[in-house]
PDB file of N, CA and C in Angstrom:
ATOM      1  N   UNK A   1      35.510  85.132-226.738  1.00  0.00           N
ATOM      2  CA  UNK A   1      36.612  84.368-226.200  1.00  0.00           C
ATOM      3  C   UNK A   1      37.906  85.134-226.438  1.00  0.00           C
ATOM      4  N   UNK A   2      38.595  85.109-225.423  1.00  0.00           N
ATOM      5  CA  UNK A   2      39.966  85.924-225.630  1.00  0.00           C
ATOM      6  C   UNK A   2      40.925  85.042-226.083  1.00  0.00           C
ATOM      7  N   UNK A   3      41.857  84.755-226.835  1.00  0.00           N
ATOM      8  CA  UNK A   3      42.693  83.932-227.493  1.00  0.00           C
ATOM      9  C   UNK A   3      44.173  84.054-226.694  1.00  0.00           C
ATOM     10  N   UNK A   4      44.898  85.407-226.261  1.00  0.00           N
ATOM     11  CA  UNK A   4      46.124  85.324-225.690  1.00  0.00           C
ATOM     12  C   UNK A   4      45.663  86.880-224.942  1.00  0.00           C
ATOM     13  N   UNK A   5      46.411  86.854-223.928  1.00  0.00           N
ATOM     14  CA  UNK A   5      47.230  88.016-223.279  1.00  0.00           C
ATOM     15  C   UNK A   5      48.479  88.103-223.108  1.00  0.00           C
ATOM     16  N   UNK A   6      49.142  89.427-222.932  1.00  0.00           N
ATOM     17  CA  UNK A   6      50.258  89.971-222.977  1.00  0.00           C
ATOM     18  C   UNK A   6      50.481  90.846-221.549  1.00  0.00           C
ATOM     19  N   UNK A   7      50.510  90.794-220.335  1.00  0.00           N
ATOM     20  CA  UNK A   7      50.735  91.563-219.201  1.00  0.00           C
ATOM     21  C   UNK A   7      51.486  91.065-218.058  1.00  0.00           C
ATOM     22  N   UNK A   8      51.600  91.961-217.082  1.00  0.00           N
ATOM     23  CA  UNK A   8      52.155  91.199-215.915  1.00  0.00           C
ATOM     24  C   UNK A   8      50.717  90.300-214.763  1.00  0.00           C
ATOM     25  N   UNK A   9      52.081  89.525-214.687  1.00  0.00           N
ATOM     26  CA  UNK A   9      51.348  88.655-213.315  1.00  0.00           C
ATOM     27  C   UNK A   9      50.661  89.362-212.080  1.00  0.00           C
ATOM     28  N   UNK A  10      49.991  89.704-211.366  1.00  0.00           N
ATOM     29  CA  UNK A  10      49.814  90.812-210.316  1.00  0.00           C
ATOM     30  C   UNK A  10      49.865  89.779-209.602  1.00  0.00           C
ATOM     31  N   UNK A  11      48.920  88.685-209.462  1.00  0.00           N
ATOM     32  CA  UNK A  11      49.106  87.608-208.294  1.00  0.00           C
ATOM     33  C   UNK A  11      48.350  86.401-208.726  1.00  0.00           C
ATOM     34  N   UNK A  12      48.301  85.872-207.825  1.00  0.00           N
ATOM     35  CA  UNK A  12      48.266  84.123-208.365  1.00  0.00           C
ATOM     36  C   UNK A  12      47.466  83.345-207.333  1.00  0.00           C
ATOM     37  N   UNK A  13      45.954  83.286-207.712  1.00  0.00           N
ATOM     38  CA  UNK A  13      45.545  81.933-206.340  1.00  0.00           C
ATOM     39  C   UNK A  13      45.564  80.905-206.806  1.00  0.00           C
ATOM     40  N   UNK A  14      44.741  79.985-205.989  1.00  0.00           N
ATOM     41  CA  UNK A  14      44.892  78.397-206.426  1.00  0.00           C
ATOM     42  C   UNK A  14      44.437  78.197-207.345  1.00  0.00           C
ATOM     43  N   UNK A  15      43.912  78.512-208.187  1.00  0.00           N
ATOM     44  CA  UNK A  15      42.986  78.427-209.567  1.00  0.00           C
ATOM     45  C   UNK A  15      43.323  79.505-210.461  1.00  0.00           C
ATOM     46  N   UNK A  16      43.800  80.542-210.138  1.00  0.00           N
ATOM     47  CA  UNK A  16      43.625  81.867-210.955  1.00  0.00           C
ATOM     48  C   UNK A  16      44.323  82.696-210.573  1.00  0.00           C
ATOM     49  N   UNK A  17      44.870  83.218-211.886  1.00  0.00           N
ATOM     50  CA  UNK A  17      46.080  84.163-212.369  1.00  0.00           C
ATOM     51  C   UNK A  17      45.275  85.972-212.455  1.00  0.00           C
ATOM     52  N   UNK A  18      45.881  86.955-211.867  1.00  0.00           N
ATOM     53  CA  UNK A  18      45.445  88.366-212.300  1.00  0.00           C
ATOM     54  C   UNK A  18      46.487  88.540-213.207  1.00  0.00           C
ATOM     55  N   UNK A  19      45.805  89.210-214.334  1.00  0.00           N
ATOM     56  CA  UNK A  19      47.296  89.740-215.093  1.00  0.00           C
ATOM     57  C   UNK A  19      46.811  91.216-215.283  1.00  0.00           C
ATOM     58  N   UNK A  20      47.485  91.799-215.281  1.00  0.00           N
ATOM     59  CA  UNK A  20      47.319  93.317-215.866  1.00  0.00           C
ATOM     60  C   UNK A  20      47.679  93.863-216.706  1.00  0.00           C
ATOM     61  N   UNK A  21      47.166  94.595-218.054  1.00  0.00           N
ATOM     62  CA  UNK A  21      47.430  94.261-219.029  1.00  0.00           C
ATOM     63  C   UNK A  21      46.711  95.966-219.754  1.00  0.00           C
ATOM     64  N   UNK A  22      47.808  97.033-219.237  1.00  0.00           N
ATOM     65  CA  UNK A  22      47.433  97.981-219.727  1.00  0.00           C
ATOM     66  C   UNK A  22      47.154  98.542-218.700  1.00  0.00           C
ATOM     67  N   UNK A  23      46.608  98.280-217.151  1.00  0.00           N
ATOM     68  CA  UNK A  23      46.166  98.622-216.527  1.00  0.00           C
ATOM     69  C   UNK A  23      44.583  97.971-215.986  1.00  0.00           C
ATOM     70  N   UNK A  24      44.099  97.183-217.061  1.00  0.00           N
ATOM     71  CA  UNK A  24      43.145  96.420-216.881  1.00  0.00           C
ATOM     72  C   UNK A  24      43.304  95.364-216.449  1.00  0.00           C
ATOM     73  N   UNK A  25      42.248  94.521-215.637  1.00  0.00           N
ATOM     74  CA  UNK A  25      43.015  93.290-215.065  1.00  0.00           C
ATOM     75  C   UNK A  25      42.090  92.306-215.429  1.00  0.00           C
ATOM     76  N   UNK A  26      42.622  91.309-216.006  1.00  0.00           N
ATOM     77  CA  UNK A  26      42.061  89.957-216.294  1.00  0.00           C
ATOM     78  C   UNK A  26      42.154  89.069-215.278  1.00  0.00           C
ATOM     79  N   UNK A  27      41.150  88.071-214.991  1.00  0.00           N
ATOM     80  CA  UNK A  27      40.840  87.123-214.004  1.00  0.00           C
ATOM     81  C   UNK A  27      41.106  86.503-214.739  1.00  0.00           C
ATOM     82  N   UNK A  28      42.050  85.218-215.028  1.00  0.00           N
ATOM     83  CA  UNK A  28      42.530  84.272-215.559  1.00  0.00           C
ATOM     84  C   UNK A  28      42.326  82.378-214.542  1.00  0.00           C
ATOM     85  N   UNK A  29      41.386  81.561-214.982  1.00  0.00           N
ATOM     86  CA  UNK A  29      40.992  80.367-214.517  1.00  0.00           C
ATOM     87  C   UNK A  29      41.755  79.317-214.924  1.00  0.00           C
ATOM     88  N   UNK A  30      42.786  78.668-214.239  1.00  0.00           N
ATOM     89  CA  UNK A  30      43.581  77.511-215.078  1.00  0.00           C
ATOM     90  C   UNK A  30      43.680  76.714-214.206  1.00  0.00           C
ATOM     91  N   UNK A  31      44.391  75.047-214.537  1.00  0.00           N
ATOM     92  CA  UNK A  31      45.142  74.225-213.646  1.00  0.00           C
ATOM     93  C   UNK A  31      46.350  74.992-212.773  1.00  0.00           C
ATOM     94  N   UNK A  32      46.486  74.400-211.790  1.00  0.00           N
ATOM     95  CA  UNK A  32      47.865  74.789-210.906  1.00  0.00           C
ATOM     96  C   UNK A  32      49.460  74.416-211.631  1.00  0.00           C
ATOM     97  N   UNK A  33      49.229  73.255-212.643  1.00  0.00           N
ATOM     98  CA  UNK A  33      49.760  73.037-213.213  1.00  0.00           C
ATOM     99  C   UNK A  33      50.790  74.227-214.515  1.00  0.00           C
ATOM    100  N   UNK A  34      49.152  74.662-214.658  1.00  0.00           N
ATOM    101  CA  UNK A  34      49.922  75.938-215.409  1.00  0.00           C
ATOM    102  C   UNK A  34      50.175  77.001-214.991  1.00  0.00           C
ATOM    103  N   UNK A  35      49.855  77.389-214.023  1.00  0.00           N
ATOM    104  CA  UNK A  35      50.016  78.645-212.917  1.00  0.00           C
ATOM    105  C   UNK A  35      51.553  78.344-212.659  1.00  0.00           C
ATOM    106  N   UNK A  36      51.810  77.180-212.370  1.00  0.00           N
ATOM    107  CA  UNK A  36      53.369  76.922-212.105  1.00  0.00           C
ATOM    108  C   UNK A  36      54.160  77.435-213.254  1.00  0.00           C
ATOM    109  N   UNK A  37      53.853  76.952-214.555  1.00  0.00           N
ATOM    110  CA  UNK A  37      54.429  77.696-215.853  1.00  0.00           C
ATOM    111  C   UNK A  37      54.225  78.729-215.998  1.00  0.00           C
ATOM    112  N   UNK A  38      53.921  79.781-215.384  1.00  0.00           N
ATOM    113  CA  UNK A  38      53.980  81.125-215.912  1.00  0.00           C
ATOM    114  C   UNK A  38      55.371  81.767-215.846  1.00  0.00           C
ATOM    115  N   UNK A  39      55.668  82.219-217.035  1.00  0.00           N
ATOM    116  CA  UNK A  39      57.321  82.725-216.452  1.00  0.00           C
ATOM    117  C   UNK A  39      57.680  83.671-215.295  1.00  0.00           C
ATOM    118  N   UNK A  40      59.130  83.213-214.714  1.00  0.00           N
ATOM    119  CA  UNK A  40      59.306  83.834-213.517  1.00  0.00           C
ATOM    120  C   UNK A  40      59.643  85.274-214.048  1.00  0.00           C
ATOM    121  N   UNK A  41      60.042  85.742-215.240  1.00  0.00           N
ATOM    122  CA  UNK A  41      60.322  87.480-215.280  1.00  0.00           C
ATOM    123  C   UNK A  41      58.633  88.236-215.686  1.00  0.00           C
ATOM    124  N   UNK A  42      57.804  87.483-215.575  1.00  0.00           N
ATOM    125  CA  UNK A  42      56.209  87.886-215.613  1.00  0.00           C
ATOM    126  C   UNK A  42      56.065  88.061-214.337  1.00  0.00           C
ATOM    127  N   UNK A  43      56.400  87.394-213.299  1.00  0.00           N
ATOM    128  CA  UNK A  43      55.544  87.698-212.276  1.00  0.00           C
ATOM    129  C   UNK A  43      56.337  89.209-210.929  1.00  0.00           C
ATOM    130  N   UNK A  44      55.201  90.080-210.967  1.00  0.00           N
ATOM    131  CA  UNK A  44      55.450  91.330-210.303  1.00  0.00           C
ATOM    132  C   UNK A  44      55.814  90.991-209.247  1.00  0.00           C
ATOM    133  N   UNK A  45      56.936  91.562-208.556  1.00  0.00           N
ATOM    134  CA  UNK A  45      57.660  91.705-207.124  1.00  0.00           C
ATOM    135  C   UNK A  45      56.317  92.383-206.182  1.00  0.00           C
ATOM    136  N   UNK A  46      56.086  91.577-205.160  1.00  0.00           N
ATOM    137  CA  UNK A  46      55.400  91.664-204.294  1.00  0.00           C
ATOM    138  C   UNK A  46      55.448  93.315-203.305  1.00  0.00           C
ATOM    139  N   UNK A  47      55.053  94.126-203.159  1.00  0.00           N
ATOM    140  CA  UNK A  47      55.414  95.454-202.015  1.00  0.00           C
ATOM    141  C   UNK A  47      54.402  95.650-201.356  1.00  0.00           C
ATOM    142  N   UNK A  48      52.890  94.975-201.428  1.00  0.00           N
ATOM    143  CA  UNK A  48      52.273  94.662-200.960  1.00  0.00           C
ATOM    144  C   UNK A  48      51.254  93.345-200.226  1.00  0.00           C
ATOM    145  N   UNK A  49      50.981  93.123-199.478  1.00  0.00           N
ATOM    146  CA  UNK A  49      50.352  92.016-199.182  1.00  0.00           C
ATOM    147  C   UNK A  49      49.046  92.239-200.304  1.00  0.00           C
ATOM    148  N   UNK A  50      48.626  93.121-200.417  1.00  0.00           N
ATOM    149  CA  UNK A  50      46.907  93.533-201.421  1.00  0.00           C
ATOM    150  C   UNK A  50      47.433  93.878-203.230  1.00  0.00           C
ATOM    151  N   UNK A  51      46.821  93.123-204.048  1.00  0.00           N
ATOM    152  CA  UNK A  51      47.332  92.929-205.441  1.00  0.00           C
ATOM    153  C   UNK A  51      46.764  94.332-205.461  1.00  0.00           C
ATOM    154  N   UNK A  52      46.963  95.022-207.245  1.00  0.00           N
ATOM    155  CA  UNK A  52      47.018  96.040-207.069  1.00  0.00           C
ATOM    156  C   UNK A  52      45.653  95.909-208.253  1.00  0.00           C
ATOM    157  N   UNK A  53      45.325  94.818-208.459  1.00  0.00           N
ATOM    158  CA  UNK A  53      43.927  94.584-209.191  1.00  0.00           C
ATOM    159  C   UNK A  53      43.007  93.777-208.537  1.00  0.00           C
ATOM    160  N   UNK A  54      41.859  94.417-207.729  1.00  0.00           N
ATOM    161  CA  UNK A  54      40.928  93.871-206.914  1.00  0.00           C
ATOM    162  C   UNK A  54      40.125  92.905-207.417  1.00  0.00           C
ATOM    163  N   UNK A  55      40.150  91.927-206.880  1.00  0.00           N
ATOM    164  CA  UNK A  55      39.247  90.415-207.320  1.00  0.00           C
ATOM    165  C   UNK A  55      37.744  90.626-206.879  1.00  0.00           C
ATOM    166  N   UNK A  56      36.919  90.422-207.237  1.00  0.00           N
ATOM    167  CA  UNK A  56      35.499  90.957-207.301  1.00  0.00           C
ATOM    168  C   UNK A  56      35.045  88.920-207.396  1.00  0.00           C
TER     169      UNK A  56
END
């Protein structure tokens, strides 16, 4: 079980957060509720339509 991460936001679906975190990317599963709380200086400026950590 992973206890915390520390990275940026890459992108955000309805259920689940990518964060990247070193370069590695975590699939993150939550309420929308908390997806809304993620801080706004976490989440990466968009330059692409395609995140830059592929969802499998």
């Amino acid at each position: 079980m992973i206890g915390k991460l520390k990275g940026l936001v890459d992108s955000i679906g309805d259920d689940f957060a990518l964060i990247d975190v070193g370069g590695v990317c975590y699939e993150i599963f939550c309420s929308s509720r908390t997806l809304q709380a993620l801080p706004v200086w976490a989440k990466r400026p968009s330059y692409s339509s395609k995140p830059s950590c592929a969802r499998t």
